[in-house]
PDB file of N, CA and C in Angstrom:
ATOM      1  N   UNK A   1      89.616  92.931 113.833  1.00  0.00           N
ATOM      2  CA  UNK A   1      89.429  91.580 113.326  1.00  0.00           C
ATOM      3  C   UNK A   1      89.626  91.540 111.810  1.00  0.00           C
ATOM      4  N   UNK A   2      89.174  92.474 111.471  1.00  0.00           N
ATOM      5  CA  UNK A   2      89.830  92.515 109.783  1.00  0.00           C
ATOM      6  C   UNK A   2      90.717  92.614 108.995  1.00  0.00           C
ATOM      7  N   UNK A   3      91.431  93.273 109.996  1.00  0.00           N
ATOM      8  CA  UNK A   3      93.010  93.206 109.682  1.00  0.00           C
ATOM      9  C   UNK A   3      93.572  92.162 109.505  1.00  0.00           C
ATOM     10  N   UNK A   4      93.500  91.206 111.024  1.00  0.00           N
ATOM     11  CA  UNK A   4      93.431  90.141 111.146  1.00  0.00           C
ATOM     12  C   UNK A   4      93.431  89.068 110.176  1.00  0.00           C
ATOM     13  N   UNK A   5      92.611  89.112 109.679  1.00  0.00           N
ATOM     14  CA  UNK A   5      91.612  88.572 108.169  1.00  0.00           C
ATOM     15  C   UNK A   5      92.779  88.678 107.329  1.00  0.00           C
ATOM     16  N   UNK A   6      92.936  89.822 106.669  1.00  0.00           N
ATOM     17  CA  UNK A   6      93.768  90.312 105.674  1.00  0.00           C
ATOM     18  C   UNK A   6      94.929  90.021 105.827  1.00  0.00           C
ATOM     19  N   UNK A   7      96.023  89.704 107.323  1.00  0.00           N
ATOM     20  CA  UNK A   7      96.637  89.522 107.229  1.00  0.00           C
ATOM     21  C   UNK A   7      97.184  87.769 107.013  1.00  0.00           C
ATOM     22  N   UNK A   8      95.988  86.858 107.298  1.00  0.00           N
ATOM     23  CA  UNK A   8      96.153  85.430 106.640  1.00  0.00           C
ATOM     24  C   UNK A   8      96.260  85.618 104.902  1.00  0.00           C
ATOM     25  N   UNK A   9      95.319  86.278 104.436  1.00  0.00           N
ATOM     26  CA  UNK A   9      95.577  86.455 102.897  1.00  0.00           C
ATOM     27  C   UNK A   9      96.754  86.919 102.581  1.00  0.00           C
ATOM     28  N   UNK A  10      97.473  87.780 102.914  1.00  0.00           N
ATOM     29  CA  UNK A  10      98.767  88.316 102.595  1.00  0.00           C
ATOM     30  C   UNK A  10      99.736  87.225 102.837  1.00  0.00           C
ATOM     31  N   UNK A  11      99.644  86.494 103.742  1.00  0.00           N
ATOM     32  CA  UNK A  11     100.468  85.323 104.259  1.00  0.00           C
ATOM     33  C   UNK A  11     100.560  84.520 103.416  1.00  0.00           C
ATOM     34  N   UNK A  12      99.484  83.886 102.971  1.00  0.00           N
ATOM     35  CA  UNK A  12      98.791  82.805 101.532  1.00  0.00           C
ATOM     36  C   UNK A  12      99.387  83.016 100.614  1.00  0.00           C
ATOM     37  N   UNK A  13      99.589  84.448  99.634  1.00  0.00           N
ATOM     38  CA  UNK A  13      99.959  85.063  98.941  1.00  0.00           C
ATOM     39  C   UNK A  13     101.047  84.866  98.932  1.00  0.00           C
ATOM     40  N   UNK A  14     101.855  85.510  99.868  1.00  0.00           N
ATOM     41  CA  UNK A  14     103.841  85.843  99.840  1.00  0.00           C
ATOM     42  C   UNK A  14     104.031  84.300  99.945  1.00  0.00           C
ATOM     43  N   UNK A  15     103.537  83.612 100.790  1.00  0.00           N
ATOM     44  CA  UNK A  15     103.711  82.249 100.980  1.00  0.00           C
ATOM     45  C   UNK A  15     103.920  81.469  99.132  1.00  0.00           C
ATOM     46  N   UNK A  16     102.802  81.252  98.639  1.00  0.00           N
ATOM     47  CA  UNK A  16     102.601  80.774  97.748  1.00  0.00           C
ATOM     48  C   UNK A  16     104.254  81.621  96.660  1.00  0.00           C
ATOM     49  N   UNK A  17     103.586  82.853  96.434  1.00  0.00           N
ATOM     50  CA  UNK A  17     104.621  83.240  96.068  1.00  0.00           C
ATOM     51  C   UNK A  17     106.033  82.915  95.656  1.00  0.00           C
ATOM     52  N   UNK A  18     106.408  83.427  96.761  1.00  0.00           N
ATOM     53  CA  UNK A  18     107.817  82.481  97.298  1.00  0.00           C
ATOM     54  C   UNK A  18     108.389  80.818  96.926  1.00  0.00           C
ATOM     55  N   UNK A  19     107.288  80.231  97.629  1.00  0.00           N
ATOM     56  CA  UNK A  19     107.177  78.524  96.718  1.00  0.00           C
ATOM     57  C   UNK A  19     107.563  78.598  95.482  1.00  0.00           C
ATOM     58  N   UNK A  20     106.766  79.574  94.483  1.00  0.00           N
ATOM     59  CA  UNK A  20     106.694  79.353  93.219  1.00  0.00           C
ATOM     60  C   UNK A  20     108.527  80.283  92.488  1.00  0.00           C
ATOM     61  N   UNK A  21     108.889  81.164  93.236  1.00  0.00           N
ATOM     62  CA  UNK A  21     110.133  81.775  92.841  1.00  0.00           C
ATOM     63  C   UNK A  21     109.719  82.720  92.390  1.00  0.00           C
ATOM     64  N   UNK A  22     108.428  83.577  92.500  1.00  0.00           N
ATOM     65  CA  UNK A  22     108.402  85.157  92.584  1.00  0.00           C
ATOM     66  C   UNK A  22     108.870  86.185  93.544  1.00  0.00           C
ATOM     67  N   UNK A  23     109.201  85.507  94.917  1.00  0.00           N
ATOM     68  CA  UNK A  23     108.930  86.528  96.111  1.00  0.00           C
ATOM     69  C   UNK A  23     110.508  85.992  96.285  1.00  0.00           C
ATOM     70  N   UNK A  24     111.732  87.194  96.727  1.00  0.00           N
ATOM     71  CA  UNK A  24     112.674  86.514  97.091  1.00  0.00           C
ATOM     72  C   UNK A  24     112.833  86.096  99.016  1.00  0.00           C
ATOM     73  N   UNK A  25     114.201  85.983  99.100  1.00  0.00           N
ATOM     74  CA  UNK A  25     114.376  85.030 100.413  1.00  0.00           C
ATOM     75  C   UNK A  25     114.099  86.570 101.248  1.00  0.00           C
ATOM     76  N   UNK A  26     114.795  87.918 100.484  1.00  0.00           N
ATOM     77  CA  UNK A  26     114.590  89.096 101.727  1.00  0.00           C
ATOM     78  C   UNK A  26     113.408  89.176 102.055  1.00  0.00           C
ATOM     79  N   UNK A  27     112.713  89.211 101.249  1.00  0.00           N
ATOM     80  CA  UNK A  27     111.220  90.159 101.167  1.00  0.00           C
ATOM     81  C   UNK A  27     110.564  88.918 101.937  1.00  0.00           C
ATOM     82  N   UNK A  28     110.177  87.707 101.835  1.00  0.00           N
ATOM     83  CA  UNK A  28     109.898  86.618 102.833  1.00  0.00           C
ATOM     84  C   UNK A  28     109.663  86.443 103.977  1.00  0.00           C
ATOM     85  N   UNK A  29     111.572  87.108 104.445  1.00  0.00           N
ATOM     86  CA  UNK A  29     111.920  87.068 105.368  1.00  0.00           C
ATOM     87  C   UNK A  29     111.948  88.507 106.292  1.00  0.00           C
ATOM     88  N   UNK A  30     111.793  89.538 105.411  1.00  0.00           N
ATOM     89  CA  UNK A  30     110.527  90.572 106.005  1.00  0.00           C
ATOM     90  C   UNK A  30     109.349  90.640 106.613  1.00  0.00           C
ATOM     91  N   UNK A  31     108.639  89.883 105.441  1.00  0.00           N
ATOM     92  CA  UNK A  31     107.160  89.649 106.021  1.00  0.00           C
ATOM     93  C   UNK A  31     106.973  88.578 106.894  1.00  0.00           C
ATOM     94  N   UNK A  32     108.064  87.606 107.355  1.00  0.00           N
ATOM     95  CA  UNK A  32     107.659  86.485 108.585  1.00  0.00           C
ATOM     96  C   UNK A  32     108.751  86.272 109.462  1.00  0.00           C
ATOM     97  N   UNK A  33     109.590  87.310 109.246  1.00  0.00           N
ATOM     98  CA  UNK A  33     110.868  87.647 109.972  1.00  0.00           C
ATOM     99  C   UNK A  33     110.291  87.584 111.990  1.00  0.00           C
ATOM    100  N   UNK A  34     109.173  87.995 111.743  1.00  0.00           N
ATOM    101  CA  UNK A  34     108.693  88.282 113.530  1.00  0.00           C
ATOM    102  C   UNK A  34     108.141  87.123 113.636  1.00  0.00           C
ATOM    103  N   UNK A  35     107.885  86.109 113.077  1.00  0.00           N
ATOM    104  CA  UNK A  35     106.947  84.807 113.177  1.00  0.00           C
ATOM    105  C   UNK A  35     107.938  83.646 113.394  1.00  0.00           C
ATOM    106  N   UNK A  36     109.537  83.910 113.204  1.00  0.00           N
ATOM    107  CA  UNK A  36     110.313  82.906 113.753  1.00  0.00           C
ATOM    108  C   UNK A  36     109.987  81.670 112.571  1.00  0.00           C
ATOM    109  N   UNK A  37     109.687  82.151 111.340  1.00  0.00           N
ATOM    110  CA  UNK A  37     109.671  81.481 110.171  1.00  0.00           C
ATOM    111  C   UNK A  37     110.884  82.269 109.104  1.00  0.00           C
ATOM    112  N   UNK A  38     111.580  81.384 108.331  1.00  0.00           N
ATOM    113  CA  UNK A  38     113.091  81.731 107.613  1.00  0.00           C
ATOM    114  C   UNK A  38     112.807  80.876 106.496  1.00  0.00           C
ATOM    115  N   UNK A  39     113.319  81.900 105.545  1.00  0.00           N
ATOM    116  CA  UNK A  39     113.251  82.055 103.677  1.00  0.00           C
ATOM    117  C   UNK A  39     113.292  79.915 103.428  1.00  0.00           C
ATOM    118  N   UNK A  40     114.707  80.222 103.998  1.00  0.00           N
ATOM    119  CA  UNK A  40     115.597  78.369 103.982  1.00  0.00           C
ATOM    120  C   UNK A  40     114.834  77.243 104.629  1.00  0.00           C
ATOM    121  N   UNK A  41     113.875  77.808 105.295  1.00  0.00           N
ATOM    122  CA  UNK A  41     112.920  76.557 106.007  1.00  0.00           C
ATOM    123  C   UNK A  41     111.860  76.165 105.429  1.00  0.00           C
ATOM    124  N   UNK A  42     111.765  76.929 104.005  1.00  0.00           N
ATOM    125  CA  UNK A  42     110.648  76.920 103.498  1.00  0.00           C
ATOM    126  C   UNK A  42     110.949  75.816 101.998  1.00  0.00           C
ATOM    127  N   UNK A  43     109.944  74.814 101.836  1.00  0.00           N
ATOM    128  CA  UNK A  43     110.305  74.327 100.415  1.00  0.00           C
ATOM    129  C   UNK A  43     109.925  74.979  99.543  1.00  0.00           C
ATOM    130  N   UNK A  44     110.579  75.007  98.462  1.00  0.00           N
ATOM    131  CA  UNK A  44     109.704  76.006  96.934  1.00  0.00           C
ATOM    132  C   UNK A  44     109.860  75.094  96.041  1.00  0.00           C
ATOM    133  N   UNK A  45     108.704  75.283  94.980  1.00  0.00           N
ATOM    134  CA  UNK A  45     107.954  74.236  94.467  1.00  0.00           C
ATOM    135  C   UNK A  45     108.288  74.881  92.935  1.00  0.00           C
ATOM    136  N   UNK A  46     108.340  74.087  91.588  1.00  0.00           N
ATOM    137  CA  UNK A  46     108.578  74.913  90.449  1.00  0.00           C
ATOM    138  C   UNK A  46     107.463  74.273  89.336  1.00  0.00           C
ATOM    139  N   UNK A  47     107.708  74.788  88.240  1.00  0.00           N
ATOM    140  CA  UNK A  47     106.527  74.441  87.099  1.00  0.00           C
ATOM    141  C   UNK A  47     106.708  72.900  87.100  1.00  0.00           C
ATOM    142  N   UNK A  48     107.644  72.496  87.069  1.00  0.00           N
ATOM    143  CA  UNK A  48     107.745  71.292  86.974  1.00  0.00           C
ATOM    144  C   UNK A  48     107.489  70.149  88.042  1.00  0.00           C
ATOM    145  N   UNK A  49     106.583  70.248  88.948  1.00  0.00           N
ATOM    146  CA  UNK A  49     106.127  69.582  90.005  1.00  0.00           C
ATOM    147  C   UNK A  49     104.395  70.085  89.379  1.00  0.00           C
ATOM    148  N   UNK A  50     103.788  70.916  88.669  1.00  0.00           N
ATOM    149  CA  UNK A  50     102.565  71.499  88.267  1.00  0.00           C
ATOM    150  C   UNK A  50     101.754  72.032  88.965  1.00  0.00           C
ATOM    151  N   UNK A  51     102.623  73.248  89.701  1.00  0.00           N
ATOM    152  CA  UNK A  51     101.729  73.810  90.238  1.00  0.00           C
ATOM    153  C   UNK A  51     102.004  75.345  89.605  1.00  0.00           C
TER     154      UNK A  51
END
């Protein structure tokens, strides 16, 4: 179950990440490649929206 746990935080993380233009489309699409979630389906968000 803790894993479990840890693995929503890691999700949050690369997630957010990514949005912001730290995490690229591979590495993304590594970590949610088995979840039938893709880099391009995702919106990313920049300083200039303020987040």
């Amino acid at each position: 179950m803790i894993i479990v746990d840890m693995m929503e935080d890691i999700r949050e993380v690369v997630e957010y990440r990514f949005q912001s233009g730290e995490v690229s489309n591979e590495i993304y699409d590594r970590v949610f490649g088995d979840f039938n979630f893709e880099a391009a389906e995702i919106r990313k968000y920049g300083p200039w929206e303020g987040i």
